[in-house]
C-alpha atoms as a PDB file:
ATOM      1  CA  UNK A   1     -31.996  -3.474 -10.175  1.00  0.00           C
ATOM      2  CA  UNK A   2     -28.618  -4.851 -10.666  1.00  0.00           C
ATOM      3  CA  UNK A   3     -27.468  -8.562  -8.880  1.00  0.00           C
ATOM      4  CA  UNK A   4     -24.120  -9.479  -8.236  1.00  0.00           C
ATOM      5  CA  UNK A   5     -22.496 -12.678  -6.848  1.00  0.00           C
ATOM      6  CA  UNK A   6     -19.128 -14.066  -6.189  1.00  0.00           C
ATOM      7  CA  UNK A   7     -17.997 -17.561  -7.693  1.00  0.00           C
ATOM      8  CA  UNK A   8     -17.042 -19.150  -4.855  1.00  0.00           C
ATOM      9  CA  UNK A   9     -17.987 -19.069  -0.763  1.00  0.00           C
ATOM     10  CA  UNK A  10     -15.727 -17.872   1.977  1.00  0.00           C
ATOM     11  CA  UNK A  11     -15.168 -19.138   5.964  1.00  0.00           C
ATOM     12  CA  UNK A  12     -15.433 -17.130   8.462  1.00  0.00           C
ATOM     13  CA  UNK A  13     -13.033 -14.029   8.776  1.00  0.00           C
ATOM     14  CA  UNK A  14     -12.433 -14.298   4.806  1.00  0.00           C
ATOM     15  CA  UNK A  15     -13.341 -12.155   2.577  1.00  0.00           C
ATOM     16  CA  UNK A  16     -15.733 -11.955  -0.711  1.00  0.00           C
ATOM     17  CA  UNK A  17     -15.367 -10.179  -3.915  1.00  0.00           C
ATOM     18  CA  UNK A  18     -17.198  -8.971  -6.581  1.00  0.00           C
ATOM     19  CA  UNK A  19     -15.872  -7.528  -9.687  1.00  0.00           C
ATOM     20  CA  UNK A  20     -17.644  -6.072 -12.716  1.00  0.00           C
ATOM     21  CA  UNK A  21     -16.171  -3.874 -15.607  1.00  0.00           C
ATOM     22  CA  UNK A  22     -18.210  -2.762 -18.256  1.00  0.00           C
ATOM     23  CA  UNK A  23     -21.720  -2.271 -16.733  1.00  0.00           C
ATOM     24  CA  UNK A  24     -24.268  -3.227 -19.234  1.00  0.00           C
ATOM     25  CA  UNK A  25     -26.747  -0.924 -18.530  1.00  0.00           C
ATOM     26  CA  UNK A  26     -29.581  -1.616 -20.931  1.00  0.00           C
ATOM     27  CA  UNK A  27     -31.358   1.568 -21.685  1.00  0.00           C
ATOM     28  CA  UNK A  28     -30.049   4.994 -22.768  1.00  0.00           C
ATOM     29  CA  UNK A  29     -30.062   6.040 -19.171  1.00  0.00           C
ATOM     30  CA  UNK A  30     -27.358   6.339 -16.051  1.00  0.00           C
ATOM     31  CA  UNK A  31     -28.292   4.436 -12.819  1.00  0.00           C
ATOM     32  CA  UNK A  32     -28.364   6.122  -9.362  1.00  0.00           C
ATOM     33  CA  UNK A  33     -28.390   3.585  -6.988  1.00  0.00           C
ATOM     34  CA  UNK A  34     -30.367   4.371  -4.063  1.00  0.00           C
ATOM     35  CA  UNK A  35     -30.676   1.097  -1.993  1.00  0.00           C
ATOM     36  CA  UNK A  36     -28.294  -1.715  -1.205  1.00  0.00           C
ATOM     37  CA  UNK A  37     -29.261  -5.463  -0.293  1.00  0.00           C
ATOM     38  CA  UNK A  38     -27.181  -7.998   1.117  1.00  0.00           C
ATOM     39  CA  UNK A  39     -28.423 -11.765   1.111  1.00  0.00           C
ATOM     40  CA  UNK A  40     -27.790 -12.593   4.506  1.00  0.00           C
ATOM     41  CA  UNK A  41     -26.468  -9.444   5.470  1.00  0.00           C
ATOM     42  CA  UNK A  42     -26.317  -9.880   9.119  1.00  0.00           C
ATOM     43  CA  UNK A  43     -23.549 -12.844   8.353  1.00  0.00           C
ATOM     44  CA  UNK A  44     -21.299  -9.980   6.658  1.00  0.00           C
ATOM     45  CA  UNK A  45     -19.249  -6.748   7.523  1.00  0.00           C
ATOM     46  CA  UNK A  46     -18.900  -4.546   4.457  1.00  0.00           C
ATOM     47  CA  UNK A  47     -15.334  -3.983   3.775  1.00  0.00           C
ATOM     48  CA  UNK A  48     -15.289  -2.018   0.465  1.00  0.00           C
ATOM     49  CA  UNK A  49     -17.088  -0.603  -2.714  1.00  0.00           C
ATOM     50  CA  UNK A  50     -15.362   1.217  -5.451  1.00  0.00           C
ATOM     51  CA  UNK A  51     -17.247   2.589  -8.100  1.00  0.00           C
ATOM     52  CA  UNK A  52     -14.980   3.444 -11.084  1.00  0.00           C
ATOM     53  CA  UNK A  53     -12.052   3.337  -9.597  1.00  0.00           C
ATOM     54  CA  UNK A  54     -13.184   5.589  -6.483  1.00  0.00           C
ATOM     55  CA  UNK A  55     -13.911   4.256  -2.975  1.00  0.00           C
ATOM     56  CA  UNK A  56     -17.153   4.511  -1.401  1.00  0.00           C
ATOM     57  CA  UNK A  57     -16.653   3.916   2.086  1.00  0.00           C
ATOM     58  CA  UNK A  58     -14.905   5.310   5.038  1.00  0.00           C
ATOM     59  CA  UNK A  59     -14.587   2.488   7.354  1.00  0.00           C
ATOM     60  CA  UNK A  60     -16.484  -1.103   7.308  1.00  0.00           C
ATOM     61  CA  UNK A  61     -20.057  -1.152   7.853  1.00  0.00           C
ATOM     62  CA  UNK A  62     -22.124  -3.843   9.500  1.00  0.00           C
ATOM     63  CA  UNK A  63     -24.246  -5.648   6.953  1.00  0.00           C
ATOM     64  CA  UNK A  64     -27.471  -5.756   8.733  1.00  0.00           C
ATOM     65  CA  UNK A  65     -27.621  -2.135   7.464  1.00  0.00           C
ATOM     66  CA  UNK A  66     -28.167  -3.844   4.286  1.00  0.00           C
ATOM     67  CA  UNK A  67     -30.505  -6.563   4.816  1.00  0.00           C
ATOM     68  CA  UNK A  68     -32.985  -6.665   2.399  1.00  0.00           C
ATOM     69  CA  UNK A  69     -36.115  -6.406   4.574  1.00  0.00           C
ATOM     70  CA  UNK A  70     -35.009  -3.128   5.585  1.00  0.00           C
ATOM     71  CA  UNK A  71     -34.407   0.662   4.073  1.00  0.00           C
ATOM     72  CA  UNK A  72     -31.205  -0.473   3.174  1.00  0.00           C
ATOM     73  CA  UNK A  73     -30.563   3.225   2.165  1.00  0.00           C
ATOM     74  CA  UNK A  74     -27.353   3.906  -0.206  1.00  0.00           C
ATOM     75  CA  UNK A  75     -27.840   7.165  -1.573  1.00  0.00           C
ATOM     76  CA  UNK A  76     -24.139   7.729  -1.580  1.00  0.00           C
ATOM     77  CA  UNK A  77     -23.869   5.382  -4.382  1.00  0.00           C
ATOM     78  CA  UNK A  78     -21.761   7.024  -7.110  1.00  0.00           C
ATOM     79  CA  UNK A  79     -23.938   6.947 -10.535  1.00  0.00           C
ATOM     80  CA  UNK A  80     -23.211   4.180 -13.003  1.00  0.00           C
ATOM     81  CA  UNK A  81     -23.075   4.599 -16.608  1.00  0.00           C
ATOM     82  CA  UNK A  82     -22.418   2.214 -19.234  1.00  0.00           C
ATOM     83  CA  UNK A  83     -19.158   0.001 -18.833  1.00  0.00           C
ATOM     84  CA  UNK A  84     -18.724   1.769 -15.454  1.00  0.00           C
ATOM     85  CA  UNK A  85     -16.832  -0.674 -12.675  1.00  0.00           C
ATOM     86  CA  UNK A  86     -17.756  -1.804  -9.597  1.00  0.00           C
ATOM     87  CA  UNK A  87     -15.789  -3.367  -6.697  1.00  0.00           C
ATOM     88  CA  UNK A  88     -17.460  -4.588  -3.658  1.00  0.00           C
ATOM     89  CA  UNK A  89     -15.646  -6.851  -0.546  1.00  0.00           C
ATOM     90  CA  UNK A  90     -17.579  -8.250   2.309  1.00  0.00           C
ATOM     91  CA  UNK A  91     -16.165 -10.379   5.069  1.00  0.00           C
ATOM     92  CA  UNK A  92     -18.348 -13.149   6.600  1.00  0.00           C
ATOM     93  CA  UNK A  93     -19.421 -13.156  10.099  1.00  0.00           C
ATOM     94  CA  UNK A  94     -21.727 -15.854  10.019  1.00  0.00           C
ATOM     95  CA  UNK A  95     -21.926 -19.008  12.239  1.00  0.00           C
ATOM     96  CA  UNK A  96     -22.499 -21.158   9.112  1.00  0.00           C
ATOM     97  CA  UNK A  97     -19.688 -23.462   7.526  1.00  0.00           C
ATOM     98  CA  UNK A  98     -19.193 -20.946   4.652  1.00  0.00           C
ATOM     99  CA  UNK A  99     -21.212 -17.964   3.530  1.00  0.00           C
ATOM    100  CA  UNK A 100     -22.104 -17.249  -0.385  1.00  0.00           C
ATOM    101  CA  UNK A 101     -21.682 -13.751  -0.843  1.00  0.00           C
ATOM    102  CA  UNK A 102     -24.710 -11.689  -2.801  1.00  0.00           C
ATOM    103  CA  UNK A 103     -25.374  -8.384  -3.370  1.00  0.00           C
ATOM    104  CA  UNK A 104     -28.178  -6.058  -4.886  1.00  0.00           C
ATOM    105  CA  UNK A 105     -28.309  -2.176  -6.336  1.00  0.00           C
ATOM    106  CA  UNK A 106     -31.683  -0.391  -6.431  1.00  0.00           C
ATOM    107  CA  UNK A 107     -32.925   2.584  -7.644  1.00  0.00           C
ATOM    108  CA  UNK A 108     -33.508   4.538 -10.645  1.00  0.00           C
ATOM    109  CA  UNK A 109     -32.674   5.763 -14.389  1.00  0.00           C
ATOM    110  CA  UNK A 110     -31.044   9.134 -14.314  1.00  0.00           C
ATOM    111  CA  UNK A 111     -31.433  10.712 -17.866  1.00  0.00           C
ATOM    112  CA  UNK A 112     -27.637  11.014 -19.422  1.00  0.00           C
ATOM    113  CA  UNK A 113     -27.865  14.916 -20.572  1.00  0.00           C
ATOM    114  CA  UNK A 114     -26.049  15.607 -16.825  1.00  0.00           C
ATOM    115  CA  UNK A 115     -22.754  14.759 -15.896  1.00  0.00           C
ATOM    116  CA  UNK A 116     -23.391  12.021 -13.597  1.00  0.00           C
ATOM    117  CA  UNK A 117     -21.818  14.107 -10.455  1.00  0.00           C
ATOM    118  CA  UNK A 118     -25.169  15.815 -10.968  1.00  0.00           C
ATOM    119  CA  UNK A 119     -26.925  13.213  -8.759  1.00  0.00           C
ATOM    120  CA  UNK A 120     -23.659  11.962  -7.185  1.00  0.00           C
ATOM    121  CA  UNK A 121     -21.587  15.108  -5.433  1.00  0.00           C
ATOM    122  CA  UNK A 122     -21.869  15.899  -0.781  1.00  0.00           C
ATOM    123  CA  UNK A 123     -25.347  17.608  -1.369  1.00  0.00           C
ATOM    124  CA  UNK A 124     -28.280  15.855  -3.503  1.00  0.00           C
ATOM    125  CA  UNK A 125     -32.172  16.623  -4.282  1.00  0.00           C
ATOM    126  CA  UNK A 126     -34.509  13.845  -4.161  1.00  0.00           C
ATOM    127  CA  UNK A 127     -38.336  14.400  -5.387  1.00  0.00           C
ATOM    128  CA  UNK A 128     -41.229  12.416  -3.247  1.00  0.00           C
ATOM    129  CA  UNK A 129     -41.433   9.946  -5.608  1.00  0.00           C
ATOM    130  CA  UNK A 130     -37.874   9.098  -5.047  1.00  0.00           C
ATOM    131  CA  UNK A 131     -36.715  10.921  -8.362  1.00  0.00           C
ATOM    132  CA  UNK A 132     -32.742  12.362  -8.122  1.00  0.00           C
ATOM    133  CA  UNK A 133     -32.736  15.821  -9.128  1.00  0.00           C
ATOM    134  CA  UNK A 134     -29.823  17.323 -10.902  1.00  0.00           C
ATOM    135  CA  UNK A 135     -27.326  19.798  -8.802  1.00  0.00           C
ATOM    136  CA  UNK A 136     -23.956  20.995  -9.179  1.00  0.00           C
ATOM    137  CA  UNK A 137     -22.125  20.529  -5.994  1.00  0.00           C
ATOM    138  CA  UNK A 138     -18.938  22.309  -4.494  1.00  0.00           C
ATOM    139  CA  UNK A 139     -17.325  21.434  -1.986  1.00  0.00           C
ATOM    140  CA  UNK A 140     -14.045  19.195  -0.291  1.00  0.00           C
ATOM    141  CA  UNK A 141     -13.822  15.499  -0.748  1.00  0.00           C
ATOM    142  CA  UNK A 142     -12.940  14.808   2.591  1.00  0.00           C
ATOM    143  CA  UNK A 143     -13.083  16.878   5.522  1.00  0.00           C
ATOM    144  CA  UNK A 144     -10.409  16.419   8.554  1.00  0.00           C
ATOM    145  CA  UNK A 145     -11.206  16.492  11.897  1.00  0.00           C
ATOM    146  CA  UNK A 146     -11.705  19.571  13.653  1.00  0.00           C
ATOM    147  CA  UNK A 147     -12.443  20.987  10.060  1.00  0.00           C
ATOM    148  CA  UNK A 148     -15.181  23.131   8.908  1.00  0.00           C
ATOM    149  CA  UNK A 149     -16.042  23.205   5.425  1.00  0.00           C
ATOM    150  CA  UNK A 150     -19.137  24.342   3.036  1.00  0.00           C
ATOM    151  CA  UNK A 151     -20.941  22.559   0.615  1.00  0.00           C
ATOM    152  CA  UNK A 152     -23.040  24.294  -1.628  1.00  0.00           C
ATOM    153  CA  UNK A 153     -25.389  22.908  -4.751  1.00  0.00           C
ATOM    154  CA  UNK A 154     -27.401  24.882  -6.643  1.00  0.00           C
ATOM    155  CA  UNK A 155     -30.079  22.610  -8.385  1.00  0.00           C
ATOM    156  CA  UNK A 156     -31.540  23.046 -12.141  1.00  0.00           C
ATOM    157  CA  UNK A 157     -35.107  23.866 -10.719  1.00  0.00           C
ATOM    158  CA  UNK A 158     -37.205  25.209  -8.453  1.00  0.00           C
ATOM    159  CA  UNK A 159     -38.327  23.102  -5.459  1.00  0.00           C
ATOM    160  CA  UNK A 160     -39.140  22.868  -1.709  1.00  0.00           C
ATOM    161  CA  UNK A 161     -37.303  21.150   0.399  1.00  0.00           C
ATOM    162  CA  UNK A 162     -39.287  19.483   3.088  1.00  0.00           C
ATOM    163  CA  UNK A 163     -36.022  17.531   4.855  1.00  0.00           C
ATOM    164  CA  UNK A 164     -32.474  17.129   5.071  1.00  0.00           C
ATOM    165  CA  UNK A 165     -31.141  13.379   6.238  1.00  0.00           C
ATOM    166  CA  UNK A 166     -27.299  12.707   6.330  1.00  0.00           C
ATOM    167  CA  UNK A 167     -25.637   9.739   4.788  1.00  0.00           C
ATOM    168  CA  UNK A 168     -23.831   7.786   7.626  1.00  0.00           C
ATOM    169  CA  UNK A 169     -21.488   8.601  10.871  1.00  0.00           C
ATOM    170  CA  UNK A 170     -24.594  11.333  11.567  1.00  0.00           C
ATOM    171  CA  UNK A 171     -22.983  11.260  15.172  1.00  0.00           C
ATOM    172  CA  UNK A 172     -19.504  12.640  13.971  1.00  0.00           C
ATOM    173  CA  UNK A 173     -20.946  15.978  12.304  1.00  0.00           C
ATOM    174  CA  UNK A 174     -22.150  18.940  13.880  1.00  0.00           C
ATOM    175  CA  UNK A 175     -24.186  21.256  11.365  1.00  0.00           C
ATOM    176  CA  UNK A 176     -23.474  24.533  11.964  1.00  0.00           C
ATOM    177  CA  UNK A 177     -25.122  26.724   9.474  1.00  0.00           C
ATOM    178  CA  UNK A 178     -28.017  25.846   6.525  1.00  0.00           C
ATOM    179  CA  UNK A 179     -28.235  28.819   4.103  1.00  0.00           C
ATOM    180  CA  UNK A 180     -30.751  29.768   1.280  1.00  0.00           C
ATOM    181  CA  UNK A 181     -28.885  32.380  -0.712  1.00  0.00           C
ATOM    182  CA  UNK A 182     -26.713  33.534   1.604  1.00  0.00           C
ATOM    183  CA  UNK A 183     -29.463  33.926   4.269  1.00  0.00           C
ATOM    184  CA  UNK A 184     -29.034  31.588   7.151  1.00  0.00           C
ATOM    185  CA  UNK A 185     -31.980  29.290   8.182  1.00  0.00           C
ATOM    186  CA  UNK A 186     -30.885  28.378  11.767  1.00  0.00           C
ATOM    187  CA  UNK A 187     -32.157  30.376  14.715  1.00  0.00           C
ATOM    188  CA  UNK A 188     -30.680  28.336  17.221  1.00  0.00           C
ATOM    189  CA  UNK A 189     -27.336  27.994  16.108  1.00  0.00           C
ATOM    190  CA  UNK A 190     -25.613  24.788  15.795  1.00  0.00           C
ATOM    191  CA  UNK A 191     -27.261  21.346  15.149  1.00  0.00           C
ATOM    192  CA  UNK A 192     -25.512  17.617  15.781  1.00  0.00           C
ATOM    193  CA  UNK A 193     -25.955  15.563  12.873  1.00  0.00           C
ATOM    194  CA  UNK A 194     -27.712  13.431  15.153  1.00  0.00           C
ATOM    195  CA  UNK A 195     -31.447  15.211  14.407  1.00  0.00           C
ATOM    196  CA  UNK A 196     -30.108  14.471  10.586  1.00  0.00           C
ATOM    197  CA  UNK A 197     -30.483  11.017  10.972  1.00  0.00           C
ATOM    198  CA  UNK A 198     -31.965   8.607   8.426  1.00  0.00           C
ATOM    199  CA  UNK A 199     -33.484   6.719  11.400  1.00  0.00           C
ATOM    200  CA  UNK A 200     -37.745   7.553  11.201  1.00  0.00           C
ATOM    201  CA  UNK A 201     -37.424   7.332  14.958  1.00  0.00           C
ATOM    202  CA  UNK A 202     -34.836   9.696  16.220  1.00  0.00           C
ATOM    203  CA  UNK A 203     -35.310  13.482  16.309  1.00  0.00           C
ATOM    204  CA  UNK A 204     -35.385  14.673  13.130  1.00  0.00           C
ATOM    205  CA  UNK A 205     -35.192  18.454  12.023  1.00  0.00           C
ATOM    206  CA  UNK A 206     -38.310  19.501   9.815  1.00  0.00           C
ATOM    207  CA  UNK A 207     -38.809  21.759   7.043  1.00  0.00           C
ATOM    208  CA  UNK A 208     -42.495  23.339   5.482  1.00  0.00           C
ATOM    209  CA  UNK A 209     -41.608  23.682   2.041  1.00  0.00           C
ATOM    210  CA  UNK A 210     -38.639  25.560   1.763  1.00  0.00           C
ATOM    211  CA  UNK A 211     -38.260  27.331  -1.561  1.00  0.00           C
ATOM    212  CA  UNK A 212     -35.242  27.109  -3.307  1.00  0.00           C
ATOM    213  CA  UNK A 213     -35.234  28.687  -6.479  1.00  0.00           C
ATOM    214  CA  UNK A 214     -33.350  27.355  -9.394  1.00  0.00           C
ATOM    215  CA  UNK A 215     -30.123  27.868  -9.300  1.00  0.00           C
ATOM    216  CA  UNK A 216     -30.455  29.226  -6.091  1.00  0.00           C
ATOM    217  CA  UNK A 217     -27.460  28.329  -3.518  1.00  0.00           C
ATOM    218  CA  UNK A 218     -28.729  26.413  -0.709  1.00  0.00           C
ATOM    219  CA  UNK A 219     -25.150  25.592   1.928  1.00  0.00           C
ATOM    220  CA  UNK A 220     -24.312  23.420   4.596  1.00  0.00           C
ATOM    221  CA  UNK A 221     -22.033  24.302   7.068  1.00  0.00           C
ATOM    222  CA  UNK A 222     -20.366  20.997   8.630  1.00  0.00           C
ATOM    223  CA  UNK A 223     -17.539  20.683  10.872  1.00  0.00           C
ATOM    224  CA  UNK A 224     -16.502  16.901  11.228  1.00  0.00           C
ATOM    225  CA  UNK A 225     -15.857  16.123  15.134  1.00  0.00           C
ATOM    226  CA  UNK A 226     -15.255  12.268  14.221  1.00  0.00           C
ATOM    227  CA  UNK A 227     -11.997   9.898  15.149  1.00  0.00           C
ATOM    228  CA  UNK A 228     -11.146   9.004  11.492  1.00  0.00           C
ATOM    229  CA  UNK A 229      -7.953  10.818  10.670  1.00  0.00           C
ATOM    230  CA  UNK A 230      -8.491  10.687   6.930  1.00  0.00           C
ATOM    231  CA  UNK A 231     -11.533  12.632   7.962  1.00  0.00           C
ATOM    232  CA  UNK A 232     -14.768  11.587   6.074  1.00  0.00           C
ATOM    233  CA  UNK A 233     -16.701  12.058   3.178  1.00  0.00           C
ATOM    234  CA  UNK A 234     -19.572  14.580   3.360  1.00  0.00           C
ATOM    235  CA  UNK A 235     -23.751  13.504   2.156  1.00  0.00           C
ATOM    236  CA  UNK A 236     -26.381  14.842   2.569  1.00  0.00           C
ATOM    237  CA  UNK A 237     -29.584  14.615   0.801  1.00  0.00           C
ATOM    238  CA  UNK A 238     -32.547  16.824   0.691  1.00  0.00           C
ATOM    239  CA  UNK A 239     -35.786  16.110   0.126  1.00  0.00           C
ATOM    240  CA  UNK A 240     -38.505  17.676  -2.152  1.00  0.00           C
ATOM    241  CA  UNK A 241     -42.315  17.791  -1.697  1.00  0.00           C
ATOM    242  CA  UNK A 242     -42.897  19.582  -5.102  1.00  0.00           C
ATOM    243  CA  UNK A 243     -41.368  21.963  -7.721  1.00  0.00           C
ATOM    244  CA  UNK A 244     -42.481  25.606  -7.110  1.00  0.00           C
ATOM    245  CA  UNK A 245     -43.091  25.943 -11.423  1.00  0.00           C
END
């Protein structure tokens, strides 16, 4: 877990910033970050966060995404490694005099004989227990609207793949094909990212324990149908019940 604040508070409609170069992570490991937590998120929109000199998000997110009693799910949270830097701007919202900008990374040690893109590219593996799984990715790093474009990761070991939840913007992507080694999963043709969702309570599309060998290529068809005309960033990640071996 890794805290960050900024010196001084901010009025409403100004922003806070938070600046760190040269991480000091204290182990021999890289850090995934998996979660983010806002103190008083619901007071802030979250303008910006750069991880070593490449930004994060698309557009600014509400920070009651981020409020610590909640998910607060950022698994599209470059990986840090040691003296890695990290940018993050928030502007307050609250109703207070001034607002006191904090903010929290959580997650887990990644071990450092991967290139960090391993647990950072569009398409990542998660185990139950929450543990990022090494893949290399291919893909575009932004896709325009209108655009179709395929990602595929092939991942160092077997597993089974039990679900498949999109990063953010799930309403702006339609999924149009899953594939296993070339072999198409979908029998009914197109999916919105909707039924990708994060959300426990929407529709959600499940899998029974997919097997995907290692090295296997599993590919995800996406076509982004969205307003931003940078396009977006793709993420997806999928998530493992067990290792086949």
């Amino acid at each position: 877990m890794f805290g960050f604040a900024a010196e001084d508070p901010v009025v409403w409609g100004d922003r806070a910033e938070v600046r760190m170069d040269g991480l000091a992570i204290e182990s021999t490991y890289h850090f995934k970050p998996e979660r983010l937590f806002l103190t008083e998120g619901a007071d802030w929109d979250l303008c910006s966060l750069v991880v070593d000199d490449r930004e994060l998000l698309d557009q600014e997110l509400p920070g009651s995404l981020f409020v610590a009693n909640s998910s607060a799910r950022a698994p599209w949270i470059d990986t840090l490694r040691a003296d890695s830097s990290i940018y993050v701007s928030a502007m307050y919202r609250g109703s207070a005099g001034e607002g006191h900008f904090r903010v929290g990374l959580g997650g887990v040690a990644v071990p450092p004989s991967h290139d960090p893109r391993a647990f950072s590219g569009p398409i990542r593996l998660r185990s139950s227990s929450g543990e990022p799984i090494p893949v290399t990715c291919d893909g575009p790093e932004r896709v325009l609207p209108g655009q179709v474009a395929w990602f595929v990761a092939r991942a160092d070991r077997a597993v089974r793949i039990d679900g498949l939840v999109l990063d953010l913007a799930c309403e702006e992507w339609t999924i149009e094909d899953v594939s296993l080694g070339g072999k198409s999963q979908l029998v009914v043709g197109s999916l919105t990212g909707d039924v990708f969702s994060p959300d426990p309570l929407g529709p959600r599309v499940t899998l029974v324990n997919v097997p995907l060998d290692a090295g296997t290529e599993l590919g995800i068809k996406a076509t982004y149908r969205g307003p931003n005309p940078r396009g977006r960033f793709f993420g997806m990640t999928c998530t493992c019940a067990a290792e086949t071996r």
